[in-house]
Structures are given as structure tokens and as C-alpha cells.
N, C-alpha and C. Protein backbone atom coordinates (compact mmCIF):
# COMPACT_ATOMS: atom_id res chain seq x y z
N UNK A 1 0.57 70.74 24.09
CA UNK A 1 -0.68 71.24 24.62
C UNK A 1 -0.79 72.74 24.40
N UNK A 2 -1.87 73.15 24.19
CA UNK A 2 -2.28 74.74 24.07
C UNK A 2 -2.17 75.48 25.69
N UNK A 3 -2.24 76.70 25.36
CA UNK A 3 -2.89 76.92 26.72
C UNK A 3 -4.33 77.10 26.91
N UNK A 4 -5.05 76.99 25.51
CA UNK A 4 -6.57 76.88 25.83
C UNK A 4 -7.04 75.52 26.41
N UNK A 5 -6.24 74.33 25.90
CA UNK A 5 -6.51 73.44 26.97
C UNK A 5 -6.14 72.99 27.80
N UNK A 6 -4.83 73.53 28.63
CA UNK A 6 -4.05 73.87 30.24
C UNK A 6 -5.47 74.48 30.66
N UNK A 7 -5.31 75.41 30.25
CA UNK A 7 -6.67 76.00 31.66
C UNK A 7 -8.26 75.35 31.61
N UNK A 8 -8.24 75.04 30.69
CA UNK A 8 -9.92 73.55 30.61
C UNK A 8 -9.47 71.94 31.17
N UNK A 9 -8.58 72.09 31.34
CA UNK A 9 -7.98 70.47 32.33
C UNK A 9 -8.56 70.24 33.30
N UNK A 10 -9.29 69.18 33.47
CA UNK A 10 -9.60 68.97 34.54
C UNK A 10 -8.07 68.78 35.73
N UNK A 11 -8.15 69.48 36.61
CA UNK A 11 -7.03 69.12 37.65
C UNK A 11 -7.17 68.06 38.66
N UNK A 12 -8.21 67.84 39.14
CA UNK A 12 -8.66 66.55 40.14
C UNK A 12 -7.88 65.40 39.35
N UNK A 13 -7.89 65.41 38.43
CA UNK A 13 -7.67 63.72 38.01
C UNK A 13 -6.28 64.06 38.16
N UNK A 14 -5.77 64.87 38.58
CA UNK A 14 -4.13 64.67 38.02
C UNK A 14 -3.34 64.38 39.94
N UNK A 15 -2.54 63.59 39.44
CA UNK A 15 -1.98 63.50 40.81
C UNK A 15 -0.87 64.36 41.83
N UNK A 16 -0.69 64.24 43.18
CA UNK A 16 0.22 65.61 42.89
C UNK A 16 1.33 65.66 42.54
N UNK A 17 2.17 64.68 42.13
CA UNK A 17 3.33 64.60 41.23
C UNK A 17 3.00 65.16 40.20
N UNK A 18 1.86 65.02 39.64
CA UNK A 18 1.77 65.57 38.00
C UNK A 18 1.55 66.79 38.69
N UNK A 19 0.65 67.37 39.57
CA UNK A 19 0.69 68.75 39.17
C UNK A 19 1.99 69.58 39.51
N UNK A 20 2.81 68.85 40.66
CA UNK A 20 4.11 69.70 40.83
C UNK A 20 4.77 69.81 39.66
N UNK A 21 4.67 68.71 38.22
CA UNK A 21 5.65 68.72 37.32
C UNK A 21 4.54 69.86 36.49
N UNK A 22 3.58 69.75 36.48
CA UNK A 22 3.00 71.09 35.68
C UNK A 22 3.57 72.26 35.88
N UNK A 23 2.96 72.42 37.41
CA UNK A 23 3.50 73.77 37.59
C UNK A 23 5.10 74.25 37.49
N UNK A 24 5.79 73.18 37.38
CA UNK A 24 7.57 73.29 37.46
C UNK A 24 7.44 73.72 36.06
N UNK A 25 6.69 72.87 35.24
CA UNK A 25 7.03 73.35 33.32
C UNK A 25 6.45 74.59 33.03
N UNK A 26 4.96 75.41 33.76
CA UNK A 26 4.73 76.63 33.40
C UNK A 26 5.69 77.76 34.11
N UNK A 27 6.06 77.32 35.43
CA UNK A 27 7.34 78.47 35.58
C UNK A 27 8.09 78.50 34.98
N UNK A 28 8.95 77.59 34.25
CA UNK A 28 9.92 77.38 33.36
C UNK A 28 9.27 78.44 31.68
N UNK A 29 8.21 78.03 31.71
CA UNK A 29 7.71 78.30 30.12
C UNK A 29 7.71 80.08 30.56
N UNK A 30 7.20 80.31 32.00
CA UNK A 30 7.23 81.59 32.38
C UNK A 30 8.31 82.69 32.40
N UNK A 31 9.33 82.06 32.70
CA UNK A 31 10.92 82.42 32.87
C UNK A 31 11.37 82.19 31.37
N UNK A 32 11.03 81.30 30.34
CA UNK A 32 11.40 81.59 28.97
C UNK A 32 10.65 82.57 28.49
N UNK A 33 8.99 83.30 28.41
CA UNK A 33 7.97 83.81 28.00
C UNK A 33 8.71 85.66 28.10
N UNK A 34 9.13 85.44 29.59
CA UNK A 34 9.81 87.00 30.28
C UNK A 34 10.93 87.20 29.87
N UNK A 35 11.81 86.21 29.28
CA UNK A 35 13.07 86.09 28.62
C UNK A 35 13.21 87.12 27.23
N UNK A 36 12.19 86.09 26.71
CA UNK A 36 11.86 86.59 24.71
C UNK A 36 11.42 87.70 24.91
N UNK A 37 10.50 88.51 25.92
CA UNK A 37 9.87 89.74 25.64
C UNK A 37 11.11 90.55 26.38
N UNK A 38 12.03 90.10 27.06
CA UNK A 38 12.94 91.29 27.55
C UNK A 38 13.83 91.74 26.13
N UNK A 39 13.97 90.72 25.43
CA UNK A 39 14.97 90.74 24.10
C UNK A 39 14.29 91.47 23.05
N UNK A 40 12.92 91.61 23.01
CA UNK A 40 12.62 92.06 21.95
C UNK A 40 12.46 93.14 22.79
N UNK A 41 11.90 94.03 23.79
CA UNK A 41 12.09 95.05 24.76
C UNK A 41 13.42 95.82 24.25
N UNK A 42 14.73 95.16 24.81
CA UNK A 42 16.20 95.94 24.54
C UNK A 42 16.26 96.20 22.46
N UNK A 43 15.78 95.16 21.93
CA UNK A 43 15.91 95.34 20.59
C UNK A 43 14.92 96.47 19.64
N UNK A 44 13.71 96.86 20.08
CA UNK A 44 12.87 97.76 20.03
C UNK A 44 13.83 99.07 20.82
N UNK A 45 14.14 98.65 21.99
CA UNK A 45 15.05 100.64 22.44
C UNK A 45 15.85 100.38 21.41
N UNK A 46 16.82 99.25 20.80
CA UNK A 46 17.78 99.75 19.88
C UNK A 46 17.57 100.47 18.65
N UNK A 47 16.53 99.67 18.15
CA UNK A 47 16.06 100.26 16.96
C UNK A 47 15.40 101.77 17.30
N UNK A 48 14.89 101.52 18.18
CA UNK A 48 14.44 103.65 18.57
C UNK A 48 15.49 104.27 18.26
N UNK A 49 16.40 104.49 19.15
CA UNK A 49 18.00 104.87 19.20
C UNK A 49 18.08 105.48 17.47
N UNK A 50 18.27 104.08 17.11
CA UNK A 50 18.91 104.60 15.25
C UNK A 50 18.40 105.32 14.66
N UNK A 51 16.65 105.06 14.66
CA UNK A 51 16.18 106.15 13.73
C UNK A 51 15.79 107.09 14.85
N UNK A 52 16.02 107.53 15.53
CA UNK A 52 15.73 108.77 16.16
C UNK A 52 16.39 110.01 15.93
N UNK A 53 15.63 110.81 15.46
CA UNK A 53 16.30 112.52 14.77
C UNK A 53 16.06 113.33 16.04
């Protein structure tokens, strides 16, 4: 699924098992999302570091 069509979902139809398992998979996708940008974060200061005169 996109996230253009996560947020056009209708939510009523979903039950609340499904939405607890939604929301369990976007925290998860959230906690991977904050992961990748911390890595490229520390890898961008590294590369500053080297070429810095």
C-alpha cells in the first residue's frame, strides 16, 4: 500500500483489530523511517568531517 492510499482509507469499515494492527505496522514503519534518516544523519557529519578544510 502507498501512503497516498493509507490516508484515503476509509477507516469505518475496518475493525478494531485491524486498526490496532495498522497502527502497530505504522509505528513500526515509523521507528524504521527515524532509523534510516538517523544513519544517513551520522553518515552526512562523516562525510563533512573529511572534506572539511
Amino acid at each position: 500500500m502507498t501512503l497516498g492510499y493509507l490516508a484515503k482509507q476509509d477507516l469505518y469499515s475496518l475493525s478494531v483489530d485491524d486498526l490496532d494492527e495498522r497502527i502497530a505496522a505504522l509505528k513500526a514503519e515509523i521507528v524504521r523511517c527515524e532509523a534510516a534518516k538517523n544513519e544517513r544523519g551520522s553518515s552526512k557529519s562523516e562525510a563533512e568531517k573529511l572534506f572539511k578544510f
